[in-house]
Protein backbone atom coordinates (compact mmCIF):
# COMPACT_ATOMS: atom_id res chain seq x y z
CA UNK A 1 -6.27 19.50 11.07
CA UNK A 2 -4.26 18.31 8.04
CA UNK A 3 -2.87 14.84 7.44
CA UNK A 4 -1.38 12.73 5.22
CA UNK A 5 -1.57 9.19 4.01
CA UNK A 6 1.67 6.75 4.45
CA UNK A 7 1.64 3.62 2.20
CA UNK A 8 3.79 1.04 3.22
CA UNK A 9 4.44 -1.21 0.47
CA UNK A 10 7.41 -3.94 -0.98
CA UNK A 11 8.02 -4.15 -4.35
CA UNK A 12 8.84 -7.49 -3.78
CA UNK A 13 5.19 -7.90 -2.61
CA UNK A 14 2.60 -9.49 -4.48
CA UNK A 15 -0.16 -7.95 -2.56
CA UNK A 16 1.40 -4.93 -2.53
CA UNK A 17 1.62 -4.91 -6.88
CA UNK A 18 -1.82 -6.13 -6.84
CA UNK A 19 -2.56 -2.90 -4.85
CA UNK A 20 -1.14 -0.18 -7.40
CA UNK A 21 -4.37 -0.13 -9.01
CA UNK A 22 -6.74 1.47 -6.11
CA UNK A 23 -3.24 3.72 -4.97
CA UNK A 24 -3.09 5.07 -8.18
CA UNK A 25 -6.80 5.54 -8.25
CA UNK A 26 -6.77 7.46 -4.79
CA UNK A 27 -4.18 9.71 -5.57
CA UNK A 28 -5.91 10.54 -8.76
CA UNK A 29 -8.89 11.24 -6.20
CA UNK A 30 -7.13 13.32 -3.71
CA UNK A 31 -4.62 15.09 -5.88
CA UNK A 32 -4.15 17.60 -2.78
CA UNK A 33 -3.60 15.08 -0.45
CA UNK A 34 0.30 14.60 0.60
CA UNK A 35 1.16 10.50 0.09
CA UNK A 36 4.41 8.92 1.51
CA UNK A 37 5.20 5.97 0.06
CA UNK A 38 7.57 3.60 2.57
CA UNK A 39 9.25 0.64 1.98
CA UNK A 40 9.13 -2.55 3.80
CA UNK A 41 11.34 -5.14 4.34
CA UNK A 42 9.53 -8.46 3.57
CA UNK A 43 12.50 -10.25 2.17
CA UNK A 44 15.36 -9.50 4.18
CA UNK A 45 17.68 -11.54 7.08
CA UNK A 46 16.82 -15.21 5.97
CA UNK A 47 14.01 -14.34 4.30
CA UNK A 48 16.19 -13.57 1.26
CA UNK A 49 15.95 -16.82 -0.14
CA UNK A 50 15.69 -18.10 -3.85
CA UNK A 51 11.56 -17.48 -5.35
CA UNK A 52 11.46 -20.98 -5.78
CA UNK A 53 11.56 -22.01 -2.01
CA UNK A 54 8.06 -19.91 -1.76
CA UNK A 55 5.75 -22.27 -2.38
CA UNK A 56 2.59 -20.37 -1.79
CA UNK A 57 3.46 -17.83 -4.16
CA UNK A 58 1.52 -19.40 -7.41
CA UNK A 59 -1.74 -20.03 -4.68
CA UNK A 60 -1.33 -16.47 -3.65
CA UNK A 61 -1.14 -14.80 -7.56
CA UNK A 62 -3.85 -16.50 -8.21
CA UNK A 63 -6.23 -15.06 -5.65
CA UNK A 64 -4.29 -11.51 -6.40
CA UNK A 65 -5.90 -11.76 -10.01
CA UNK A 66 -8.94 -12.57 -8.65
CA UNK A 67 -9.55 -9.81 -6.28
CA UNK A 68 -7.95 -7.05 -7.75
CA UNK A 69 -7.58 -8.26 -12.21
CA UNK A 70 -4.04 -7.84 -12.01
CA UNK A 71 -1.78 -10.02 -14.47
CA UNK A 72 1.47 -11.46 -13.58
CA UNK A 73 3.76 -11.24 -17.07
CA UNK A 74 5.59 -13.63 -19.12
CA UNK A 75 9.08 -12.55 -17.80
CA UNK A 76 7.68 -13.08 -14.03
CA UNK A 77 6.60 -16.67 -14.66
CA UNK A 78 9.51 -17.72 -16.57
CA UNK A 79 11.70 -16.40 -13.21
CA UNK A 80 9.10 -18.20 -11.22
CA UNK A 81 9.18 -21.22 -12.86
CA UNK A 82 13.10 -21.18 -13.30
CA UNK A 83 13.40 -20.86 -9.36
CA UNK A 84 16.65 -19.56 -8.19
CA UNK A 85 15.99 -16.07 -8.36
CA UNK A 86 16.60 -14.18 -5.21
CA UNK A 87 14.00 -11.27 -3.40
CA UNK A 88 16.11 -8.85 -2.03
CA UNK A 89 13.63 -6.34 -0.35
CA UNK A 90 16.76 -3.70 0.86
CA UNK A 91 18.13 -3.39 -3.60
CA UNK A 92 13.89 -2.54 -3.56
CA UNK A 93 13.56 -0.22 -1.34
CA UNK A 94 16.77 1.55 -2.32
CA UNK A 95 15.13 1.70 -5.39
CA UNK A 96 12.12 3.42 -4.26
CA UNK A 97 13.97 5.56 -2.30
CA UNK A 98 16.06 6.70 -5.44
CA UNK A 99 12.31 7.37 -6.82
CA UNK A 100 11.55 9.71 -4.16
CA UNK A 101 14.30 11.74 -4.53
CA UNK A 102 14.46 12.61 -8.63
CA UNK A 103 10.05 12.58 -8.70
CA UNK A 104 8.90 12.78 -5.23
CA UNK A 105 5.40 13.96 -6.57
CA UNK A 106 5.35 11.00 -8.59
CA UNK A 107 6.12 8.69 -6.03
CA UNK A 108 2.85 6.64 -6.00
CA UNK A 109 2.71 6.16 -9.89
CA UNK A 110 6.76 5.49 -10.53
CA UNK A 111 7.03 2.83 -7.42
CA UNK A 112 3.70 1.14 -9.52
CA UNK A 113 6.55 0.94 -12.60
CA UNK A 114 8.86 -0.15 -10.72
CA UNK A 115 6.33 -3.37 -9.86
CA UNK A 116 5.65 -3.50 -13.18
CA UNK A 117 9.40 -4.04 -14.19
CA UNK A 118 9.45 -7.11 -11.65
CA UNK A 119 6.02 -8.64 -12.04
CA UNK A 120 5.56 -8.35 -15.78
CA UNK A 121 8.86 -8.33 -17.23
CA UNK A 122 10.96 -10.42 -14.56
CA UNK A 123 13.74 -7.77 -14.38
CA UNK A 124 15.63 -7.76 -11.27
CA UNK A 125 14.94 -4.82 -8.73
CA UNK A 126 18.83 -5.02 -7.84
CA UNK A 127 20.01 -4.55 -11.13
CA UNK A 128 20.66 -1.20 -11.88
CA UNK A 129 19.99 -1.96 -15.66
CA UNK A 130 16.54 -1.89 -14.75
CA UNK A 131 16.73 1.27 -13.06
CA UNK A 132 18.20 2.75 -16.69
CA UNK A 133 14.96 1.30 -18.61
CA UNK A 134 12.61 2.31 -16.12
CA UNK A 135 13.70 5.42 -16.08
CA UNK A 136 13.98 5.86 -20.16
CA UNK A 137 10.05 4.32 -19.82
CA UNK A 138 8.98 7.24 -17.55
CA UNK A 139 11.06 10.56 -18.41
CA UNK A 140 13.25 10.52 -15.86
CA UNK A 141 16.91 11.10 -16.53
CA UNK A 142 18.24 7.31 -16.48
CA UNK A 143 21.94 8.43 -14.95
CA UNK A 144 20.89 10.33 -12.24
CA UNK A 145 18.30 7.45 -11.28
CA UNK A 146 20.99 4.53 -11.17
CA UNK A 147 23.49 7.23 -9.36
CA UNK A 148 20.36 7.57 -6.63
CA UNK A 149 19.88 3.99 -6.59
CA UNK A 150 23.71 3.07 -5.98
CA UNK A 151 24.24 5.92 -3.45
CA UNK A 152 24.90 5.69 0.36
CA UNK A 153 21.68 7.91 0.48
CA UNK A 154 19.67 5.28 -0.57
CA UNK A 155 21.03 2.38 1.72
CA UNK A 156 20.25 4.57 4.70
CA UNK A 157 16.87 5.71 3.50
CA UNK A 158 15.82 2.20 3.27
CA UNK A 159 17.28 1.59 6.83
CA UNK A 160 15.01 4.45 7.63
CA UNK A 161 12.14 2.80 5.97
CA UNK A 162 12.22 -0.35 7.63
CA UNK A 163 12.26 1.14 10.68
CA UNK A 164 9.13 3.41 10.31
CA UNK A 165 7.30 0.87 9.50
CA UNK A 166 8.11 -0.74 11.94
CA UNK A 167 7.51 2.03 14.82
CA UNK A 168 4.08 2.66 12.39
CA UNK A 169 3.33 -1.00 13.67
CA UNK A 170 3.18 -2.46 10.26
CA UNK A 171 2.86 -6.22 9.78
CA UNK A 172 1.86 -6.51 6.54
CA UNK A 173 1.99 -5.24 3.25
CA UNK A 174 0.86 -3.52 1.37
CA UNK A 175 -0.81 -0.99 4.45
CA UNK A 176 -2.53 2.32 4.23
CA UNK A 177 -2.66 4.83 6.73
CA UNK A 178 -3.73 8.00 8.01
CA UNK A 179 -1.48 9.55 9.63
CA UNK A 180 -1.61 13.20 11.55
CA UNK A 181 -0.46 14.87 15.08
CA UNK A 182 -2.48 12.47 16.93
CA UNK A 183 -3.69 9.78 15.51
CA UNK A 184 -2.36 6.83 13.18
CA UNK A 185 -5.50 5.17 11.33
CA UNK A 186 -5.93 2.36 8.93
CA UNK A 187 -7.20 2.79 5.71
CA UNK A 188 -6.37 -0.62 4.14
CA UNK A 189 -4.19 -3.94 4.68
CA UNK A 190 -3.32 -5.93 2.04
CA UNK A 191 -6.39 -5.45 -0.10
CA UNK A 192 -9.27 -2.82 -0.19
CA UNK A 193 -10.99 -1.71 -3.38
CA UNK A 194 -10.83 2.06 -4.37
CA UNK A 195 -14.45 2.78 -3.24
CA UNK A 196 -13.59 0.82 0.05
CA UNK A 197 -10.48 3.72 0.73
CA UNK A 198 -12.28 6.31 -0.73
CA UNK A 199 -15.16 5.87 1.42
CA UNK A 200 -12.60 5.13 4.72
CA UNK A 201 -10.90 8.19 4.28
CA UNK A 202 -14.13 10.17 3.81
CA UNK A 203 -15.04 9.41 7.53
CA UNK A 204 -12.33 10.01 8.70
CA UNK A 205 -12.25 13.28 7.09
CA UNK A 206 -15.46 14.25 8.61
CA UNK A 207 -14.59 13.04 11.94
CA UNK A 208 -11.92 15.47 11.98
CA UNK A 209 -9.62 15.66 9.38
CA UNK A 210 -9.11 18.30 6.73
């Protein structure tokens, strides 16, 4: 029986960045192995509220470093610090739904860029400027990526996101699953090491995967 893994993430997540690392790793693992990446909504409704009013968000970077060695950049702290910048999980996950469609193959390692752009440089995942200069950073043609990002496409495919993850049961990010004809298993929620996945999926491959 095949299946396939489905990694719900937001960009907007700092779990989910701290993360990238062992995705990147598995996929490097299982280059066979078919990986949809799925945006949640973490920061939408009146969640979309100005970074500064998150006051756990410092406490929480910290103990991302110190479980997973991730750094948070220059251009993140000074928007941190500054306060009135505004998470707007839907301009994310049109963004990673603009990925999909010009590199779906290089889903996994492009939505890592993309937390990149917003965790070490500060740049805005609505602003389509940083769309152009990811896509200059990563060979991708930078028009046709800002044209995916503004399209109607991508407003409905993040609509469609947010509500698989939902049906998936999701309540956190970023999660990990297996997913098949009949079964939906979890690999990982909000942290696991590589070894930890690689050794999850393992069982379940020999208790009845392929």
């Amino acid at each position: 029986m095949t299946f396939r893994l489905v990694y719900v993430l937001d960009a907007y997540c700092g779990w989910s960045y701290g993360f990238a690392r062992t995705m990147a790793d598995v996929t490097a693992a299982y280059p066979w192995l078919l990986v949809e990446v799925v945006s949640g909504g973490l920061f939408t409704g009146d969640r979309r509220r100005p970074i500064g009013q998150y006051e756990f968000i410092r406490e929480a970077n910290e103990r991302i470093t110190d479980l997973t060695g991730v750094s948070f950049g220059a251009g993140f702290e000074r928007l941190l610090d500054e306060g009135s910048f505004v998470m707007d999980s839907e301009a994310a996950a049109r963004g990673v739904a603009a990925l999909r469609v010009l590199a779906p193959e290089r889903a996994v390692e492009l939505v890592g860029a993309l937390q990149d752009a917003f965790y070490q440089d500060g740049q805005s995942l609505s602003d389509p400027a940083t769309y152009r200069a990811l896509a200059e950073r990563t060979g991708l043609d930078p028009d046709l990526l800002v044209a995916a990002f503004e399209s109607p496409n991508a407003v409905a495919e993040a609509a469609a996101d947010f509500r698989f993850a939902g049906e998936l049961g999701v309540q956190g990010f970023p999660t990990l699953l297996v997913v098949d004809e009949e079964r939906v298993a979890t690999l990982a929620v909000g942290h696991a090491s590589t070894e930890e996945v690689t050794r999850r999926l393992a069982a379940l491959r020999s208790s009845g995967g392929d």
